[in-house]
PDB file of N, CA and C in Angstrom:
ATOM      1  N   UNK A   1      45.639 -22.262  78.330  1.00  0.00           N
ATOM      2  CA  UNK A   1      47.040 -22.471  78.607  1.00  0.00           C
ATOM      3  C   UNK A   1      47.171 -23.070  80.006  1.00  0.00           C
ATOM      4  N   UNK A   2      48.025 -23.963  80.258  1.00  0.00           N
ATOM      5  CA  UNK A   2      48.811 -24.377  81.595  1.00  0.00           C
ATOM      6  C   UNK A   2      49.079 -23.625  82.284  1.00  0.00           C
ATOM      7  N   UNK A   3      48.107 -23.828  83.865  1.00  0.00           N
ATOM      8  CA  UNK A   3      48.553 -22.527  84.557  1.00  0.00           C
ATOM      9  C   UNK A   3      50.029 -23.115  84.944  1.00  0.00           C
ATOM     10  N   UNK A   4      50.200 -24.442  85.121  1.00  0.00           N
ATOM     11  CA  UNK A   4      51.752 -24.673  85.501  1.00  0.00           C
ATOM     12  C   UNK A   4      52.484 -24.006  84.605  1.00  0.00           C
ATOM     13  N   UNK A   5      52.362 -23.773  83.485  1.00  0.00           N
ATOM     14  CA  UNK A   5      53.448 -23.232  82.593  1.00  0.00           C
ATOM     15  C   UNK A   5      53.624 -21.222  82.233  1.00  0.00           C
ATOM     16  N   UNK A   6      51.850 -20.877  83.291  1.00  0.00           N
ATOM     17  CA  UNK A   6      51.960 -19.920  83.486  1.00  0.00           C
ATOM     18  C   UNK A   6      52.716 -19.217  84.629  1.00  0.00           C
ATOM     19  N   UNK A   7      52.888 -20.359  85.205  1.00  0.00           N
ATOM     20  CA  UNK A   7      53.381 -20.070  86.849  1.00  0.00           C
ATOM     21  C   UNK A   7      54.768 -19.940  86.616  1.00  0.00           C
ATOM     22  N   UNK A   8      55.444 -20.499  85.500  1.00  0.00           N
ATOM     23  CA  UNK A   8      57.252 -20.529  85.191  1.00  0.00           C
ATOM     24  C   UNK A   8      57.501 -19.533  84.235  1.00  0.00           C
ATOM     25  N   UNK A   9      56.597 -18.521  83.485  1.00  0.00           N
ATOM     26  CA  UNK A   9      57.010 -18.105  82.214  1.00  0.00           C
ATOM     27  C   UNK A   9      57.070 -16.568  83.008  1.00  0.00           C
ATOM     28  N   UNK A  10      57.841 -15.750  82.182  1.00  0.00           N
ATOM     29  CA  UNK A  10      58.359 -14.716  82.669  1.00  0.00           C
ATOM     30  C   UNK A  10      59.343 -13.900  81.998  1.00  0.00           C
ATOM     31  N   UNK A  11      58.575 -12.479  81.730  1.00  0.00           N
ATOM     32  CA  UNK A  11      59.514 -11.412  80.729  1.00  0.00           C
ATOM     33  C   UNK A  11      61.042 -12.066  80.481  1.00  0.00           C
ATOM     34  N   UNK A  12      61.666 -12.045  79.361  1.00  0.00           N
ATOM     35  CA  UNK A  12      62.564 -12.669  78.734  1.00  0.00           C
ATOM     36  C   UNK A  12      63.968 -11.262  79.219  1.00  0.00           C
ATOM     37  N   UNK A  13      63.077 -10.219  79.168  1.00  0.00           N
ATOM     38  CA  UNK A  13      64.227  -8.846  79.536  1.00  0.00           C
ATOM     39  C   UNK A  13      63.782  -8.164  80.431  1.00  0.00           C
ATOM     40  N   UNK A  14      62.867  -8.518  81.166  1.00  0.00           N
ATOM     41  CA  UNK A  14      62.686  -7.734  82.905  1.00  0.00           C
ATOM     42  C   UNK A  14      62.541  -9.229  83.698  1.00  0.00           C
ATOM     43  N   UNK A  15      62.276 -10.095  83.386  1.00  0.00           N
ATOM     44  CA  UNK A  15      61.749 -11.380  84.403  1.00  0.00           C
ATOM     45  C   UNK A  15      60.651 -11.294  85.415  1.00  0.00           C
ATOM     46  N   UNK A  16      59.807 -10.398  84.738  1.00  0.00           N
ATOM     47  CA  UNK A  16      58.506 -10.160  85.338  1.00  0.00           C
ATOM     48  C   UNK A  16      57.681 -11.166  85.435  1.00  0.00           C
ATOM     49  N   UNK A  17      56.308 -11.948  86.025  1.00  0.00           N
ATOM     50  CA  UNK A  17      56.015 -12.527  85.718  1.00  0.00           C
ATOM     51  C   UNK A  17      54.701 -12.101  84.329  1.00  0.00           C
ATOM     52  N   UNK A  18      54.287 -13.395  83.780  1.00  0.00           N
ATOM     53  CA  UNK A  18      53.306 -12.447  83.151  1.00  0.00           C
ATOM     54  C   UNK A  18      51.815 -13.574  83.643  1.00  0.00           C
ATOM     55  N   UNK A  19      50.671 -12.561  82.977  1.00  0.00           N
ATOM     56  CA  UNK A  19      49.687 -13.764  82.880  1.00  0.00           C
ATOM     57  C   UNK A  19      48.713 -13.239  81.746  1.00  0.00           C
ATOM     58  N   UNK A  20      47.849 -13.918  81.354  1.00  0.00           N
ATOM     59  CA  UNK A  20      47.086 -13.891  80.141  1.00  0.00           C
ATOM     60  C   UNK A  20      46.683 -12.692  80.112  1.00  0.00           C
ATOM     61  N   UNK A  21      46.465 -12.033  78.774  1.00  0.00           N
ATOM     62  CA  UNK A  21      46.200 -10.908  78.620  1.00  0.00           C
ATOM     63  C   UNK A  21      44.366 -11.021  78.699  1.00  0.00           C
ATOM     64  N   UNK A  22      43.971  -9.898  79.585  1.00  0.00           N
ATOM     65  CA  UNK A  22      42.409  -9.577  79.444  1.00  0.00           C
ATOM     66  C   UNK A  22      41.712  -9.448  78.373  1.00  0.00           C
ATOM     67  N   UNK A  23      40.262  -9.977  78.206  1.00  0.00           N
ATOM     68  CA  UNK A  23      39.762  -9.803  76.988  1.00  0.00           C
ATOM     69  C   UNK A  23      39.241  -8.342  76.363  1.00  0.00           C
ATOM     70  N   UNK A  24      39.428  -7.285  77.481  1.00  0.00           N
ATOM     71  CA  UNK A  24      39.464  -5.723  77.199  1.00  0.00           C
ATOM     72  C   UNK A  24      40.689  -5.572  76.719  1.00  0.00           C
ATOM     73  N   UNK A  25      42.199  -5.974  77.164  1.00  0.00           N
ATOM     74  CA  UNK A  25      43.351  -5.691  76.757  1.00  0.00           C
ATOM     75  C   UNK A  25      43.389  -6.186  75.028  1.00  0.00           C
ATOM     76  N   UNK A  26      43.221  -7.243  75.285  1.00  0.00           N
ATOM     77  CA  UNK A  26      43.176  -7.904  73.955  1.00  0.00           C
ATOM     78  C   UNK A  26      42.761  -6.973  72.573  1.00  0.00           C
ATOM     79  N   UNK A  27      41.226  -6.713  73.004  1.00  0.00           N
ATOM     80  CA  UNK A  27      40.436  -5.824  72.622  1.00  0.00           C
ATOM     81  C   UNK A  27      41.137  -4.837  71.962  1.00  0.00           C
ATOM     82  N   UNK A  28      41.987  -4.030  72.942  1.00  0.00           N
ATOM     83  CA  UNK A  28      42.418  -2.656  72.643  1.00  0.00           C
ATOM     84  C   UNK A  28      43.149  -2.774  72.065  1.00  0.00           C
ATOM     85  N   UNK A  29      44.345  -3.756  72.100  1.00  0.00           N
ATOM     86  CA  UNK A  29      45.472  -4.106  71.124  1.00  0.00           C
ATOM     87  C   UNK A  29      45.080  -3.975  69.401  1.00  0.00           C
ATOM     88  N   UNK A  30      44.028  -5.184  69.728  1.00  0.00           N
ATOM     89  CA  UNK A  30      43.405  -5.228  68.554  1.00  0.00           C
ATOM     90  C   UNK A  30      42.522  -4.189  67.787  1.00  0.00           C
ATOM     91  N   UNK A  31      42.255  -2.969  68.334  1.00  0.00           N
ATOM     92  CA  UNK A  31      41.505  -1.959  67.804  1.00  0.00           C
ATOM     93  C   UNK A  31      42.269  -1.245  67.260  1.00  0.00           C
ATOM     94  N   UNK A  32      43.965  -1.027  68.190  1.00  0.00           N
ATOM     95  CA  UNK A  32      45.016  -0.061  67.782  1.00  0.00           C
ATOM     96  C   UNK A  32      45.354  -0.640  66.573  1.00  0.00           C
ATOM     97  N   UNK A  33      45.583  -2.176  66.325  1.00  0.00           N
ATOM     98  CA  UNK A  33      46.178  -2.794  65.238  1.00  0.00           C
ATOM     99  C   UNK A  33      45.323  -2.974  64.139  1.00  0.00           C
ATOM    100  N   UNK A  34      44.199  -2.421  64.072  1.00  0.00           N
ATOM    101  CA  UNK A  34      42.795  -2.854  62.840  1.00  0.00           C
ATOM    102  C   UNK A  34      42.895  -1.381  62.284  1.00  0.00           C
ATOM    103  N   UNK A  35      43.252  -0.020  63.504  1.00  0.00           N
ATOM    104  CA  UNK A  35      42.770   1.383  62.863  1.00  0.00           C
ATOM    105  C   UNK A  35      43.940   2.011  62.294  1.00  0.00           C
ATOM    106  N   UNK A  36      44.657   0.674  61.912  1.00  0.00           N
ATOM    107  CA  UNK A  36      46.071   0.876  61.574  1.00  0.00           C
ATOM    108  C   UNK A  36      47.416   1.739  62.399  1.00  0.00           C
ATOM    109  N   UNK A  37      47.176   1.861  63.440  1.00  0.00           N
ATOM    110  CA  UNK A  37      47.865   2.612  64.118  1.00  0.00           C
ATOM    111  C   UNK A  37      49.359   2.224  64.616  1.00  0.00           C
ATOM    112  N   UNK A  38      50.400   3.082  64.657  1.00  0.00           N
ATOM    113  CA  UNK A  38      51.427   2.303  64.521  1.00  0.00           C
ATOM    114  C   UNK A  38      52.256   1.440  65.594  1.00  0.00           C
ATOM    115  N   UNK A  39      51.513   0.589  65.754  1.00  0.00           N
ATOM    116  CA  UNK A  39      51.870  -0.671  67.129  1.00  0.00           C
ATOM    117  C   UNK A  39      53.343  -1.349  66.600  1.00  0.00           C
ATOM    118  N   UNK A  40      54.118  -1.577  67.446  1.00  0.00           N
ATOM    119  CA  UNK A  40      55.339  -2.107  66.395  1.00  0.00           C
ATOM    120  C   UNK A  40      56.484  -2.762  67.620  1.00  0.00           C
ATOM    121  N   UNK A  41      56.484  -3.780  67.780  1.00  0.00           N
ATOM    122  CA  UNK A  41      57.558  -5.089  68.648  1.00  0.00           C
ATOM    123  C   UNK A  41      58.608  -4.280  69.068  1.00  0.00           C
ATOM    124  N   UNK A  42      59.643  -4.495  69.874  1.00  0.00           N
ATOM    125  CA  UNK A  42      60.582  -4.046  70.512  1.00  0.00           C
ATOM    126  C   UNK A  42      61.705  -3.646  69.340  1.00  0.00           C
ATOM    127  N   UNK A  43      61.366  -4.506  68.441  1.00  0.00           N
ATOM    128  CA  UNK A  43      62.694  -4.556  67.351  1.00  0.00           C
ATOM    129  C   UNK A  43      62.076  -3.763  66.109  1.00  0.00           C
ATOM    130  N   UNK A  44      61.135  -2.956  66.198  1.00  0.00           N
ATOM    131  CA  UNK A  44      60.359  -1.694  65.415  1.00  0.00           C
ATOM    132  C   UNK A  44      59.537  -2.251  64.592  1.00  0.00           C
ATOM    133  N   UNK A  45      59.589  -3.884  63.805  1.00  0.00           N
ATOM    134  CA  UNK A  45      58.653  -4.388  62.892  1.00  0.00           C
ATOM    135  C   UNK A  45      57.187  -3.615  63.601  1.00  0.00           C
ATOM    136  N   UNK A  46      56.505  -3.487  62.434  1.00  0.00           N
ATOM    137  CA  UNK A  46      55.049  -3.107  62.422  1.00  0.00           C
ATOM    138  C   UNK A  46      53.856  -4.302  62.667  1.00  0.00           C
ATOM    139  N   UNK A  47      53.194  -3.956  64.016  1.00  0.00           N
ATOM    140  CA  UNK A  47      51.944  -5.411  63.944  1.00  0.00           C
ATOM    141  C   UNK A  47      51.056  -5.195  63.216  1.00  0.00           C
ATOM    142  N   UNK A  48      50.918  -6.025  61.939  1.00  0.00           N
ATOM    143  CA  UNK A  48      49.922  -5.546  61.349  1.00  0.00           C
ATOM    144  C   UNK A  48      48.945  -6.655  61.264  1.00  0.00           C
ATOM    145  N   UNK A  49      49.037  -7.452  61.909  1.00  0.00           N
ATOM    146  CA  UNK A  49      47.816  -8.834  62.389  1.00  0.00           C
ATOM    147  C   UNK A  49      47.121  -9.098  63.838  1.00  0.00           C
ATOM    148  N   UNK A  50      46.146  -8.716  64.111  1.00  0.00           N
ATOM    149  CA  UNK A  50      45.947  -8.900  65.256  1.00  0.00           C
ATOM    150  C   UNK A  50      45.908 -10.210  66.062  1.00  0.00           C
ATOM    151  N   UNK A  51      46.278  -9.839  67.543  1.00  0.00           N
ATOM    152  CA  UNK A  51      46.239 -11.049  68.148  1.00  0.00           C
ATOM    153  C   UNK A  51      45.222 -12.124  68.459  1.00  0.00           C
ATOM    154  N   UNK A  52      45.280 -13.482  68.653  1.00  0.00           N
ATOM    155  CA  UNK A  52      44.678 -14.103  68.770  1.00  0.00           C
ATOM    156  C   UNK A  52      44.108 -14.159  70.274  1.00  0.00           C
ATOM    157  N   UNK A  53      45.522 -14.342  71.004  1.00  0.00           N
ATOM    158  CA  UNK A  53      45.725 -14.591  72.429  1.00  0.00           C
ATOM    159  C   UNK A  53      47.448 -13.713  72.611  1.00  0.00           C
ATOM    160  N   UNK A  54      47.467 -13.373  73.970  1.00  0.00           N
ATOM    161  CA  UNK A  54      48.594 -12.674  74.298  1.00  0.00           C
ATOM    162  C   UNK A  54      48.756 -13.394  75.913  1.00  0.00           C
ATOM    163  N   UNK A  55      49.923 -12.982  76.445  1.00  0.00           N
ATOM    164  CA  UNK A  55      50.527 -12.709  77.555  1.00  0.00           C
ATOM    165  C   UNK A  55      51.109 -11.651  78.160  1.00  0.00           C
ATOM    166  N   UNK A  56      50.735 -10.692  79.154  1.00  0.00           N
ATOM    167  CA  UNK A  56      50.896  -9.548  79.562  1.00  0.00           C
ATOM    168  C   UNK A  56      51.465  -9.376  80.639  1.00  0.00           C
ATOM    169  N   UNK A  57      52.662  -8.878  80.713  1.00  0.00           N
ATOM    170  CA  UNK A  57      53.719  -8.442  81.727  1.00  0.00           C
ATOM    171  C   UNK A  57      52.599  -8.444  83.365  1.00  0.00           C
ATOM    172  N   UNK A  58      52.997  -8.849  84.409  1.00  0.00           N
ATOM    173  CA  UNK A  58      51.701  -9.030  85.077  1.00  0.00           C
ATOM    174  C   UNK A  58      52.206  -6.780  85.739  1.00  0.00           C
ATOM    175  N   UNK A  59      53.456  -6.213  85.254  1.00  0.00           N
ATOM    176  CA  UNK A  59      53.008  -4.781  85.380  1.00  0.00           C
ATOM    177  C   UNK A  59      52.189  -3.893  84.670  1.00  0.00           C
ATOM    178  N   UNK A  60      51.828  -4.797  83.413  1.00  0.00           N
ATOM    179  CA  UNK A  60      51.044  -4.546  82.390  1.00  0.00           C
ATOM    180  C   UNK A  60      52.161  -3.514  81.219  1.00  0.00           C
ATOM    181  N   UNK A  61      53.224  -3.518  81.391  1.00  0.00           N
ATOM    182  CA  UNK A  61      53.826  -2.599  80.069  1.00  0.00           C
ATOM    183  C   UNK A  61      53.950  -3.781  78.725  1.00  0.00           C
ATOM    184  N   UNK A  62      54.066  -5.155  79.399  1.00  0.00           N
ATOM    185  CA  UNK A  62      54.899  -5.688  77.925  1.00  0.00           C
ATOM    186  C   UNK A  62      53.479  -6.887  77.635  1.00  0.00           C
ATOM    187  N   UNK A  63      53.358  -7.116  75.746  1.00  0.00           N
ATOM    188  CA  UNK A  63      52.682  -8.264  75.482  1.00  0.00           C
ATOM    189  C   UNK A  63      53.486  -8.923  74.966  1.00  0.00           C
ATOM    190  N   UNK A  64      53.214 -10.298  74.612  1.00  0.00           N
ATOM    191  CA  UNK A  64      53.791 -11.267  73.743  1.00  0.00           C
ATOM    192  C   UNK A  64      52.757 -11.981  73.721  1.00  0.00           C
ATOM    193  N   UNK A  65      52.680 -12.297  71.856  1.00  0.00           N
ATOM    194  CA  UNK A  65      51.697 -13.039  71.638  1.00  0.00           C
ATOM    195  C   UNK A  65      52.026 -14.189  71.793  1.00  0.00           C
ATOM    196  N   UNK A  66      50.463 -15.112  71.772  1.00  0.00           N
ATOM    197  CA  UNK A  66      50.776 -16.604  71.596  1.00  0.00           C
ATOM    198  C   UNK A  66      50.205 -16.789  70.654  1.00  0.00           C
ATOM    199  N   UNK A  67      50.650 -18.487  69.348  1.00  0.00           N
ATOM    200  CA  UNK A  67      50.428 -18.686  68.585  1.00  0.00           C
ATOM    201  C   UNK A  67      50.252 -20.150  68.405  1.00  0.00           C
ATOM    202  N   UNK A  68      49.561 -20.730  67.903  1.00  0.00           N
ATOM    203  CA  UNK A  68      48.949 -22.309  68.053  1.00  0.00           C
ATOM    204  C   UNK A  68      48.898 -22.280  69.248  1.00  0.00           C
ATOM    205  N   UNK A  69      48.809 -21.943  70.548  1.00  0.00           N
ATOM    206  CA  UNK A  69      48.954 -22.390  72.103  1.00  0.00           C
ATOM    207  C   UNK A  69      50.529 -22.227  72.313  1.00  0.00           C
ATOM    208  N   UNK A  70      51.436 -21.840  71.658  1.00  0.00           N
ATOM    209  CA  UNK A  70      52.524 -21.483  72.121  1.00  0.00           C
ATOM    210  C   UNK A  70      52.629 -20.162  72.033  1.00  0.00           C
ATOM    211  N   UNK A  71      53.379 -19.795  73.089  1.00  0.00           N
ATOM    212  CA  UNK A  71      54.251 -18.481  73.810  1.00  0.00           C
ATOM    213  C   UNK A  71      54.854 -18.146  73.165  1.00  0.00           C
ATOM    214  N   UNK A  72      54.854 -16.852  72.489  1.00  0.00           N
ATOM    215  CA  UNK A  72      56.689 -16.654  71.453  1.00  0.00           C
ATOM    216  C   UNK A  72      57.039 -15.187  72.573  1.00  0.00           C
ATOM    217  N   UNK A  73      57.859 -15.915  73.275  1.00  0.00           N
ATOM    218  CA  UNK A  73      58.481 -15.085  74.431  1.00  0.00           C
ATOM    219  C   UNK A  73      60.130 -14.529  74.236  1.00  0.00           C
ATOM    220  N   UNK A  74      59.405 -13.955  73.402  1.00  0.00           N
ATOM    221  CA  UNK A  74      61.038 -13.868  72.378  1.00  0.00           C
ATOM    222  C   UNK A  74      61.040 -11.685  72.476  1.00  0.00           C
ATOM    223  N   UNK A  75      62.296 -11.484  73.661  1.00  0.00           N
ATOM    224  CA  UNK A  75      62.120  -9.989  73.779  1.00  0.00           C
ATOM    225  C   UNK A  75      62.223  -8.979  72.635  1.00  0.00           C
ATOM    226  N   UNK A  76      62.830  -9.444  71.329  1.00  0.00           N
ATOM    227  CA  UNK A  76      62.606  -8.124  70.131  1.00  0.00           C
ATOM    228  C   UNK A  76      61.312  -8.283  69.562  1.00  0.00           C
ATOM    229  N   UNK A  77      60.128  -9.371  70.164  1.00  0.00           N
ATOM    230  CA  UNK A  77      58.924  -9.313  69.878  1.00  0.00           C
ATOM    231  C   UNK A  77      57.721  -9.129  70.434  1.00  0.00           C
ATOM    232  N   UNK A  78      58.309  -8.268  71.834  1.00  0.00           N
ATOM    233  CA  UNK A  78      57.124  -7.375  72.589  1.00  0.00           C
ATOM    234  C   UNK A  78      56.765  -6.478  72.207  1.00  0.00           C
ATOM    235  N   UNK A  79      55.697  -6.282  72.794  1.00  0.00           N
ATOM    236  CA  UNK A  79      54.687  -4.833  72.392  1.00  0.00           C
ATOM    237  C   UNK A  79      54.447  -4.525  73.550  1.00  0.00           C
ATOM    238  N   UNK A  80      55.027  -2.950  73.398  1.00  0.00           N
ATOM    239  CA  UNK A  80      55.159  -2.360  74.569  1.00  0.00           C
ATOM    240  C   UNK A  80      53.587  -1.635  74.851  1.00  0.00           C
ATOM    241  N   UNK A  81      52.918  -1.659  75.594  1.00  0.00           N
ATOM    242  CA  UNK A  81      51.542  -1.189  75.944  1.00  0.00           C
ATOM    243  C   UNK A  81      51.478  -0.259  75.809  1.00  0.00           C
ATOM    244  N   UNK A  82      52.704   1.223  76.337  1.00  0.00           N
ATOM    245  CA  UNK A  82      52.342   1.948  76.413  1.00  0.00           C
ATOM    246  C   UNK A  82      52.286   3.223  75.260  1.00  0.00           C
ATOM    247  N   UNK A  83      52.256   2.418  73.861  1.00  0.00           N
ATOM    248  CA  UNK A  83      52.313   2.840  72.521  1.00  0.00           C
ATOM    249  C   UNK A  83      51.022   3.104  72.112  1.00  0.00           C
ATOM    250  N   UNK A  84      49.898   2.373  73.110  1.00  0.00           N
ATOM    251  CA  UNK A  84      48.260   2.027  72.768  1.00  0.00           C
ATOM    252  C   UNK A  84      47.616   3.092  73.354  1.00  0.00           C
ATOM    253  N   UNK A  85      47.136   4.018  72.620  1.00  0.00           N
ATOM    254  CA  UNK A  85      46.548   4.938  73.552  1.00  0.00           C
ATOM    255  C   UNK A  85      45.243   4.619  74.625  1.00  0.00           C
ATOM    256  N   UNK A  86      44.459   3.442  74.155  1.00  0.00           N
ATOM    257  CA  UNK A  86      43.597   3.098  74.957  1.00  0.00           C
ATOM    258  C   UNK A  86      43.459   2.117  75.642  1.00  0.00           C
ATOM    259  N   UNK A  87      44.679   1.794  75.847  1.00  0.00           N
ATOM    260  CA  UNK A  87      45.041   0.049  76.576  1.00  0.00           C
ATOM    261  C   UNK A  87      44.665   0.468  77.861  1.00  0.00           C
ATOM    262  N   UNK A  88      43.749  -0.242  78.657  1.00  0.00           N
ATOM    263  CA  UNK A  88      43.387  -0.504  79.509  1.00  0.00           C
ATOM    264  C   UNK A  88      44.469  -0.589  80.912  1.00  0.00           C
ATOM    265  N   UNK A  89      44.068   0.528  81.886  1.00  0.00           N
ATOM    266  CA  UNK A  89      45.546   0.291  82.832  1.00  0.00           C
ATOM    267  C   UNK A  89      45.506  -0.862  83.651  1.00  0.00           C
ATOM    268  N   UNK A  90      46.869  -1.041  84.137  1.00  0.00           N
ATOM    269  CA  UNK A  90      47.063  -2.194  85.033  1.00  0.00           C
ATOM    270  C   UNK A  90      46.079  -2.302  86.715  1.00  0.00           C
TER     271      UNK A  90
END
């Protein structure tokens, strides 16, 4: 991703900045979301696909995935971190 476009993008409902999610974060997301556990967007839908690539609140509470190389920075479709019991702290 564009770090220029990392340098402008920013929580949609805190205006945090964010930056790429770690490949441990990633990880954990993806372990919570494989052992079926109930991970689920701001707007309660259930993740039941794991991520490819994410973007992570740079306080570390919020993700948003990305998809083809785009951002879906869309706030009823965060995942709040602290739902993951083993997400990696900030």
């Amino acid at each position: 991703m564009d770090n220029r476009l990392l340098d402008i993008l920013c929580c949609p409902a805190t205006r945090v900045p964010v930056r790429l999610l770690a490949a441990a974060e990633l990880e954990a997301l993806n372990a919570a979301i494989g052992a079926g556990e109930d991970v689920t967007t701001a707007d309660g839908t259930r993740v039941g696909t794991p991520l490819v690539a994410g973007l992570i609140t740079r306080d570390g509470r919020t993700v948003y995935r990305i998809e083809d190389d785009i951002p879906v920075m869309l706030a009823d479709e965060a995942i709040a971190t602290g739902q993951i019991r083993d997400f990696p702290s900030p």
